[in-house]
Protein backbone atom coordinates (compact mmCIF):
# COMPACT_ATOMS: atom_id res chain seq x y z
CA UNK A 1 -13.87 -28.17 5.59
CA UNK A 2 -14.34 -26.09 2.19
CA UNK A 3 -13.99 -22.30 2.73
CA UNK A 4 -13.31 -19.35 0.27
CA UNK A 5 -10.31 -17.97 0.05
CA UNK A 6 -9.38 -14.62 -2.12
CA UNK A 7 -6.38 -15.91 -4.25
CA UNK A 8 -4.10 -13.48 -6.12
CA UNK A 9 -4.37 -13.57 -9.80
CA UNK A 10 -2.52 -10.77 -10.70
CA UNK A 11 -0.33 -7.93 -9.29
CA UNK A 12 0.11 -4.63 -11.66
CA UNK A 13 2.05 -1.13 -11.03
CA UNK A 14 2.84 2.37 -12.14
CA UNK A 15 4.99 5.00 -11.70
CA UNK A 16 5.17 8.26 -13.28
CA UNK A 17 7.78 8.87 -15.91
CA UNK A 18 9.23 12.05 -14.16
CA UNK A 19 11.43 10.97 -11.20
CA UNK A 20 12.75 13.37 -8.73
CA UNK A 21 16.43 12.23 -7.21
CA UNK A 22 18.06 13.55 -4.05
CA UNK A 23 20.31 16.16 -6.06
CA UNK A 24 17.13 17.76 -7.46
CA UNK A 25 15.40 18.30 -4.11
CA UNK A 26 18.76 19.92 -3.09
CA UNK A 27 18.03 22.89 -5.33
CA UNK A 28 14.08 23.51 -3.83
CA UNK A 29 15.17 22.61 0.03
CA UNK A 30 17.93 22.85 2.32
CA UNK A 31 18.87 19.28 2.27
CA UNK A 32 21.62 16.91 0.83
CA UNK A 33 21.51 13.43 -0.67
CA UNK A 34 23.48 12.01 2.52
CA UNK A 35 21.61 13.63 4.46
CA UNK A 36 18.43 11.98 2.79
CA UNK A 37 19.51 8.67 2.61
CA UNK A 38 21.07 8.46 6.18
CA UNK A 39 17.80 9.44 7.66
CA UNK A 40 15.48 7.63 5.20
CA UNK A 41 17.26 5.54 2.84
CA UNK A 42 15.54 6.95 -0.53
CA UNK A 43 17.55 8.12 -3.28
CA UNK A 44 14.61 9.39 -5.36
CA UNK A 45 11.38 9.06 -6.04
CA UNK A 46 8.68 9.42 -8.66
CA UNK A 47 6.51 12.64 -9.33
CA UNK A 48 3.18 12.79 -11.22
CA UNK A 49 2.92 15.34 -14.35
CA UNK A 50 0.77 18.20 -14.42
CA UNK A 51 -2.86 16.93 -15.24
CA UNK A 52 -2.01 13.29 -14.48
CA UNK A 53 -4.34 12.35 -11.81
CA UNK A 54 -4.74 9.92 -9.17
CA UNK A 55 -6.71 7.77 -10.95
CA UNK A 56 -4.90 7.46 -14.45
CA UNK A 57 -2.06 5.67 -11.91
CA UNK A 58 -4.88 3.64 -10.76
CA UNK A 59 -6.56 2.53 -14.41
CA UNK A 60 -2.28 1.67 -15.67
CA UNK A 61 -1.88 -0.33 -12.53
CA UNK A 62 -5.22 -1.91 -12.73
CA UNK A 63 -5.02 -2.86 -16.36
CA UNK A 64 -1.86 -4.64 -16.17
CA UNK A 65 -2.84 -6.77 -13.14
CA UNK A 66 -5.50 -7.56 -14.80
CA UNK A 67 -3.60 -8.58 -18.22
CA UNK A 68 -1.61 -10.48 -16.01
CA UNK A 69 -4.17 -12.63 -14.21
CA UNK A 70 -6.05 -13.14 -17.54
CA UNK A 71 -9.15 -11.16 -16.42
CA UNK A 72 -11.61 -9.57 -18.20
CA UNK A 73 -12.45 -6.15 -17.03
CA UNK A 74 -16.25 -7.33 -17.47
CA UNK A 75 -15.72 -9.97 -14.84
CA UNK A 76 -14.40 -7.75 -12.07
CA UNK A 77 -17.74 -6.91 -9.64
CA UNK A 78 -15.86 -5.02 -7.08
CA UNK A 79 -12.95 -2.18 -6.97
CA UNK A 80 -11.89 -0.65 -4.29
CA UNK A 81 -8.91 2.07 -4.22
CA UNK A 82 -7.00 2.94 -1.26
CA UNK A 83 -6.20 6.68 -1.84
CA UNK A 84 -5.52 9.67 0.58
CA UNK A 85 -5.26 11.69 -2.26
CA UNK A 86 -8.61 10.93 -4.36
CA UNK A 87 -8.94 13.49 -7.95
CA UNK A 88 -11.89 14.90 -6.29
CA UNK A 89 -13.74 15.26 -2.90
CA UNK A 90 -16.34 12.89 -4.26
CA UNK A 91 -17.33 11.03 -6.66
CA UNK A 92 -14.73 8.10 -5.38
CA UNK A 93 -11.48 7.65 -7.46
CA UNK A 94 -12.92 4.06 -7.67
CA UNK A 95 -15.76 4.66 -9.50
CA UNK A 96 -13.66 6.70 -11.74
CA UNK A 97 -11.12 3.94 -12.19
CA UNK A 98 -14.27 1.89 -12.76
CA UNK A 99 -15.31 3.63 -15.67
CA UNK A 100 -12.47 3.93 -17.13
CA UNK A 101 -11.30 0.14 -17.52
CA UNK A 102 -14.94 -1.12 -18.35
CA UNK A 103 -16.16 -2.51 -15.27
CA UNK A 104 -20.01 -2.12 -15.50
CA UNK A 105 -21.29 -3.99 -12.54
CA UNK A 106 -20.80 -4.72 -8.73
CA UNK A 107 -19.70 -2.18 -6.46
CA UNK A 108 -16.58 0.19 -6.49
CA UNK A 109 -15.35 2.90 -3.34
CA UNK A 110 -12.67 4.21 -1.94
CA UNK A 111 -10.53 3.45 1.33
CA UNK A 112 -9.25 6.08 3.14
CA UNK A 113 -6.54 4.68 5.51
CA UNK A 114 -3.37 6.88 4.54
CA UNK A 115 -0.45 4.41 4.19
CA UNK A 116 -2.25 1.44 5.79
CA UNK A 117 -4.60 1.73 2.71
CA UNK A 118 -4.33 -1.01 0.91
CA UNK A 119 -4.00 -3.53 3.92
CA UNK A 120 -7.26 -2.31 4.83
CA UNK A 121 -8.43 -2.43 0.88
CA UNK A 122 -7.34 -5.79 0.85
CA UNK A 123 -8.78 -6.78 4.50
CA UNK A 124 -12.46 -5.19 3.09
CA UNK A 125 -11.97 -7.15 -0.27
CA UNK A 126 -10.86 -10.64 1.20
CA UNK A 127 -14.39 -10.40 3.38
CA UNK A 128 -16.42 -9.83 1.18
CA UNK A 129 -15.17 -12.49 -1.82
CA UNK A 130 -15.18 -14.91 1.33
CA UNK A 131 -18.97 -14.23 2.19
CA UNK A 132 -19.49 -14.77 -1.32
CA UNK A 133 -21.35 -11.37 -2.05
CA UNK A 134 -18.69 -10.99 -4.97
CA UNK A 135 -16.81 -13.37 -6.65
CA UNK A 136 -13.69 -11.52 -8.27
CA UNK A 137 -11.81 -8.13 -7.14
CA UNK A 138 -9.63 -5.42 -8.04
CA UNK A 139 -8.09 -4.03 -4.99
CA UNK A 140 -5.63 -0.75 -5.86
CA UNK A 141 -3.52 1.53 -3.65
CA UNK A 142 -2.55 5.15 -5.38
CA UNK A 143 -1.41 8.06 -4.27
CA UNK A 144 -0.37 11.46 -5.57
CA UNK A 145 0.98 12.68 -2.73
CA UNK A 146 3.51 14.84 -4.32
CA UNK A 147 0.22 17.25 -4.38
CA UNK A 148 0.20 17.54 -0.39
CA UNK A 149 3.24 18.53 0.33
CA UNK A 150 5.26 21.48 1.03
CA UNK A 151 7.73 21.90 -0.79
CA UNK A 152 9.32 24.10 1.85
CA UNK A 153 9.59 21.93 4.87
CA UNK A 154 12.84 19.17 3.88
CA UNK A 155 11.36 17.24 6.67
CA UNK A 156 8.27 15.34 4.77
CA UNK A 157 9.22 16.55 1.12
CA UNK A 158 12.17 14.73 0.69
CA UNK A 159 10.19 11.66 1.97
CA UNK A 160 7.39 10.90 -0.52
CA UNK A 161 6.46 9.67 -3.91
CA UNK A 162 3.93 9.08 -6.33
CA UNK A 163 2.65 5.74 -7.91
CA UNK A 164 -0.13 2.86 -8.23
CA UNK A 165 -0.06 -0.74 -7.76
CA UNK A 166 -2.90 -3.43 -8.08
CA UNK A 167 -3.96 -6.45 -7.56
CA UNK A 168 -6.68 -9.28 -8.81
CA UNK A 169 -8.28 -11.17 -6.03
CA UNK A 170 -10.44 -13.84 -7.35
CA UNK A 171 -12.39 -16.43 -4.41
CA UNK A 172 -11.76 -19.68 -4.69
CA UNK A 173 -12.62 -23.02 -2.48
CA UNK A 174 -10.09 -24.28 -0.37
CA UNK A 175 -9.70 -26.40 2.36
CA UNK A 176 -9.03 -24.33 5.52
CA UNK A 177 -5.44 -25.75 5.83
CA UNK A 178 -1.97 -24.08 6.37
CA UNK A 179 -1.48 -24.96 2.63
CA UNK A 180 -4.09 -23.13 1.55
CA UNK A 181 -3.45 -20.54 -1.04
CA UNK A 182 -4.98 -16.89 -0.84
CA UNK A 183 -5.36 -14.71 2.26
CA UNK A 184 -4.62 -16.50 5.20
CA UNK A 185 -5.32 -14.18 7.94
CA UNK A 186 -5.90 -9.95 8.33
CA UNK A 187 -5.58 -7.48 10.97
CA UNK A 188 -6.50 -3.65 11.37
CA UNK A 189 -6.01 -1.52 14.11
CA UNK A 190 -6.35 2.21 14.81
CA UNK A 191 -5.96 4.77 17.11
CA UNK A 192 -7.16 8.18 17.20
CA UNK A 193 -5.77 9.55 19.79
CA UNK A 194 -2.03 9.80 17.99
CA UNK A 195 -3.91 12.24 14.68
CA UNK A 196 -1.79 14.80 15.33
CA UNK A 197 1.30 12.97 14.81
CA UNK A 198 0.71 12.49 11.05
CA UNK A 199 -1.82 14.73 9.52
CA UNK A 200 -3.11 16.66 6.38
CA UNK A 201 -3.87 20.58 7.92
CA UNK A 202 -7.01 20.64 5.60
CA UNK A 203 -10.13 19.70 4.44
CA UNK A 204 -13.45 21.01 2.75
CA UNK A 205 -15.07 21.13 6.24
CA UNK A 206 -12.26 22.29 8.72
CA UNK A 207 -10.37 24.97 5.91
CA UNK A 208 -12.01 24.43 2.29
CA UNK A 209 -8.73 23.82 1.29
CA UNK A 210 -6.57 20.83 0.64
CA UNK A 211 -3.86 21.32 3.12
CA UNK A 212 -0.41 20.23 3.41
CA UNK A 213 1.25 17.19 5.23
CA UNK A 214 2.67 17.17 8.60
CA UNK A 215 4.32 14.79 10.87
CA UNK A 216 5.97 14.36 13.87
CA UNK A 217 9.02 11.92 12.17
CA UNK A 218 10.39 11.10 15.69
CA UNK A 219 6.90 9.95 17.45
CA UNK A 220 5.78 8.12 14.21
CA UNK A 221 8.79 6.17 14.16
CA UNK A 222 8.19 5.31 17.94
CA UNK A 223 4.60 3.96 17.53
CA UNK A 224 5.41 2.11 14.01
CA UNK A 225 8.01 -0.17 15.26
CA UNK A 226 5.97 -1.34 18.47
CA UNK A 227 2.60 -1.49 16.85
CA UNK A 228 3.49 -2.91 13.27
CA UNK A 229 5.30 -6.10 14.92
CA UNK A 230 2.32 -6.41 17.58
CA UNK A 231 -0.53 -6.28 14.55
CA UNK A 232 2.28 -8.79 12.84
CA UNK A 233 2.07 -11.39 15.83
CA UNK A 234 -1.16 -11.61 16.03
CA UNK A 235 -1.55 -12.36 12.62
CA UNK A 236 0.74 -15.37 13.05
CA UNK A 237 -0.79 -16.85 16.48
CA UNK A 238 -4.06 -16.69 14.37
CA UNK A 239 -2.14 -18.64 11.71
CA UNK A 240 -0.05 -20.40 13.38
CA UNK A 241 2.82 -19.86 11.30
CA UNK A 242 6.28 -18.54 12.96
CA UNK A 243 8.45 -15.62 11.67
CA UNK A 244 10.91 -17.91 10.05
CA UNK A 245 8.38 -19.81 7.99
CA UNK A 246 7.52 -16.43 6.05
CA UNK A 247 8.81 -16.62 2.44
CA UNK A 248 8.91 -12.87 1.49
CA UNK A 249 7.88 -9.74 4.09
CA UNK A 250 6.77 -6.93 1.86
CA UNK A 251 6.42 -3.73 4.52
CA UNK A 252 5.04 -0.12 3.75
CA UNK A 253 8.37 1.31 2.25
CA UNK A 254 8.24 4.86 4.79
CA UNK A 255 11.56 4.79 6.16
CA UNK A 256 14.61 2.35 6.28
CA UNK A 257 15.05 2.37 9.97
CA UNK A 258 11.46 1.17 10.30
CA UNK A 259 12.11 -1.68 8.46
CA UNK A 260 15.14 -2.69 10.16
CA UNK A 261 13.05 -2.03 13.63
CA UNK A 262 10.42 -4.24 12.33
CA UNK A 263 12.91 -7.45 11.38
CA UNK A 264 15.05 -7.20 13.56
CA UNK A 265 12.32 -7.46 16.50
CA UNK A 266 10.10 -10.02 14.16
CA UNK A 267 13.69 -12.11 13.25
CA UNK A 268 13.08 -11.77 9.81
CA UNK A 269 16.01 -12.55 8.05
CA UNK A 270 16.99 -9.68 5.62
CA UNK A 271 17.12 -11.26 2.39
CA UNK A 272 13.27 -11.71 2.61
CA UNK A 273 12.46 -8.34 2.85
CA UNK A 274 11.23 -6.21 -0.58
CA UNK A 275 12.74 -3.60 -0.63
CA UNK A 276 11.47 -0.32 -3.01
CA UNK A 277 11.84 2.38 -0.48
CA UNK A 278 15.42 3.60 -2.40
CA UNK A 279 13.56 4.30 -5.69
CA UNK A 280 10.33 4.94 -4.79
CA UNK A 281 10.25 7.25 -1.82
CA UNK A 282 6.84 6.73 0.77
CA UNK A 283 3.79 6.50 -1.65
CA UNK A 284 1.74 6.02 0.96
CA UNK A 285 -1.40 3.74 0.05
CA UNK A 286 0.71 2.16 -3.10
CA UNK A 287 3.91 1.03 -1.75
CA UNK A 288 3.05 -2.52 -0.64
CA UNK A 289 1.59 -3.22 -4.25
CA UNK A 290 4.24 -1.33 -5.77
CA UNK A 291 7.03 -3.62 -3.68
CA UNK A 292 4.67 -6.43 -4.90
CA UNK A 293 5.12 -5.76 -7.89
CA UNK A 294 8.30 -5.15 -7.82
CA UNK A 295 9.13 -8.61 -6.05
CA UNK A 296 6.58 -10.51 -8.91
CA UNK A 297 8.81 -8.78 -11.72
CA UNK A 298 12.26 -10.16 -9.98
CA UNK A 299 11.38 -13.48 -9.34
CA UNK A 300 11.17 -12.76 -5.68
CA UNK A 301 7.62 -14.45 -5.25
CA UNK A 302 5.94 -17.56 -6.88
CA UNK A 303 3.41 -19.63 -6.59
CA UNK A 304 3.01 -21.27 -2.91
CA UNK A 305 5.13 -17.93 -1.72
CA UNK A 306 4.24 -17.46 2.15
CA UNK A 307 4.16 -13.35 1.95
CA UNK A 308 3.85 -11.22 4.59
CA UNK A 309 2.64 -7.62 4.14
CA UNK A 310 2.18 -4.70 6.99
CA UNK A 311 1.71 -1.17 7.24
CA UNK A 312 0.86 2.15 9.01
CA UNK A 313 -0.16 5.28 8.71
CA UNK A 314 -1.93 8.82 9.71
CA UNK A 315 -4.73 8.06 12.19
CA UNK A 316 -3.22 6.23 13.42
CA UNK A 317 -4.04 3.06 11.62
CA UNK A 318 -2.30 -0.29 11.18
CA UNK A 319 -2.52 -3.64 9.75
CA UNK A 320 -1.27 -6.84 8.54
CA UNK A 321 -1.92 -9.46 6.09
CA UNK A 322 -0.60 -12.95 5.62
CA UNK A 323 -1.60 -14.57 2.13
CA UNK A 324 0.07 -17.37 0.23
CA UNK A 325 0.93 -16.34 -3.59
């Protein structure tokens, strides 16, 4: 049996050049680097400049991918960005990101799925490329989240960063085997009912404002171990590949105690598990590319990699995808 399958061609990133550590967020908020670390396990993270927008992350992510896969801009016919902090209220950050690397054709929008972003970017992508309705992809998570936050409360601003990563899908015929390479399987889930747990307080219809974050750290922590590893099982029944089989498991970077919850329960042995949380803080939609990245630039991953990715966020919403590199 010959089916499509959306291989990766190329993963790219970005981070801001101004990084923030623990010490400096000592001086704004009553906080220490200890105390940081011991509840999070990030050291610093990065902070966009003034007038450096969502989408210029996007375009320097984007571009290197797509260096690195060997892709034309012209050949991309779909981009979709998974942002919860878009440069305006509309036009989409996609089309914007569109625009500005050259891609004149196909279709380009935005995913708004907090920090399960990109797992539902890539989810969207992988079904259409396997329908056939577009051929090659450019699937991006950025954030700048520093813009959301208050800068008052130590209990979300010492918690997030700012930063892009991409990636090139391209479809290609495969055989419908374990060996196959590409996306292998994707899940989303959500659940309204737990919005007040991790929220934005505005928006142009409830306040005409922007808002700030907020979050309930102890609930979120609750629901994320339980429903991450139950999304994650699902997608390896529908696989059929175990735990141990998985080559690299690159998780949303939000806290360090989430990602031990999340192995431990899975029995994913810790040496397969990206880790960009220290440097990078939470940025949201971007952290699984960024940790991709991150993972393609060490050697981590190569070519017949089994990788594992998962994430959730504000809705709440969940996911997981299983793709071979």
């Amino acid at each position: 049996m010959v089916i499509n399958r959306s291989v990766i061609r190329g993963v790219g990133a970005y981070l801001p050049k101004k990084v923030m550590t623990n010490h400096d967020l000592a001086k704004l908020v009553d906080t220490t680097d200890e105390w940081i670390v011991a509840r999070s396990g990030i050291r610093q993270r990065h902070i966009a400049a003034d007038g450096e927008n969502t989408s210029d992350l996007a375009i320097a992510a984007a571009h290197q991918a797509l260096v690195r896969a060997k892709i034309d801009p012209v050949d991309i016919d779909l981009v979709i960005c998974a942002t919860a902090t878009p440069d305006r209220t509309f036009p989409a950050t996609a089309v914007r990101v569109q625009a500005g690397l050259g891609v004149t054709k196909g279709a380009a929008f935005d995913i708004q799925a907090v920090c399960s972003g990109f797992v539902y970017a890539l989810t969207t992508a992988d079904n259409f490329l396997k329908t056939g309705q577009f051929r090659r992809a450019l699937v991006i998570g950025a954030e700048t989240f520093s813009r959301i936050l208050d800068w008052e409360d130590r209990s979300t601003c010492v918690l997030f960063g700012d930063g892009a990563g991409a990636v090139v899908l391209e479809a290609e015929p495969q055989h419908g085997e374990r060996e196959d390479r590409g996306i292998l399987a994707t899940r989303i889930r959500s659940d309204g009912r737990y919005e007040d747990l991790l929220y934005v307080d505005g928006g142009p219809s409830s306040t005409k404002t922007v808002g700030h974050l907020r979050m309930n750290g102890r609930e979120v922590f609750r629901h994320a171990v339980q429903k991450i590893s139950g999304v994650i099982e699902e997608t390896l029944v529908a696989t059929g590949f175990a735990a141990d089989e998985i080559d690299l498991f690159v998780p949303h970077q939000a806290n360090q105690r989430i990602l031990n919850g999340i192995a431990k329960k899975l029995g994913v042995a810790p040496e397969k598990i990206v880790i960009t949380l220290d440097n990078h803080g939470n940025t949201s939609a971007a952290s699984i590319p960024l940790a991709l990245n991150h993972a393609f630039e060490e050697h981590l991953i190569k070519e017949g990699s089994l990788v594992l990715m998962e994430a959730m966020g504000g809705g709440f919403t969940w996911g997981a995808v299983l793709a071979r590199w």
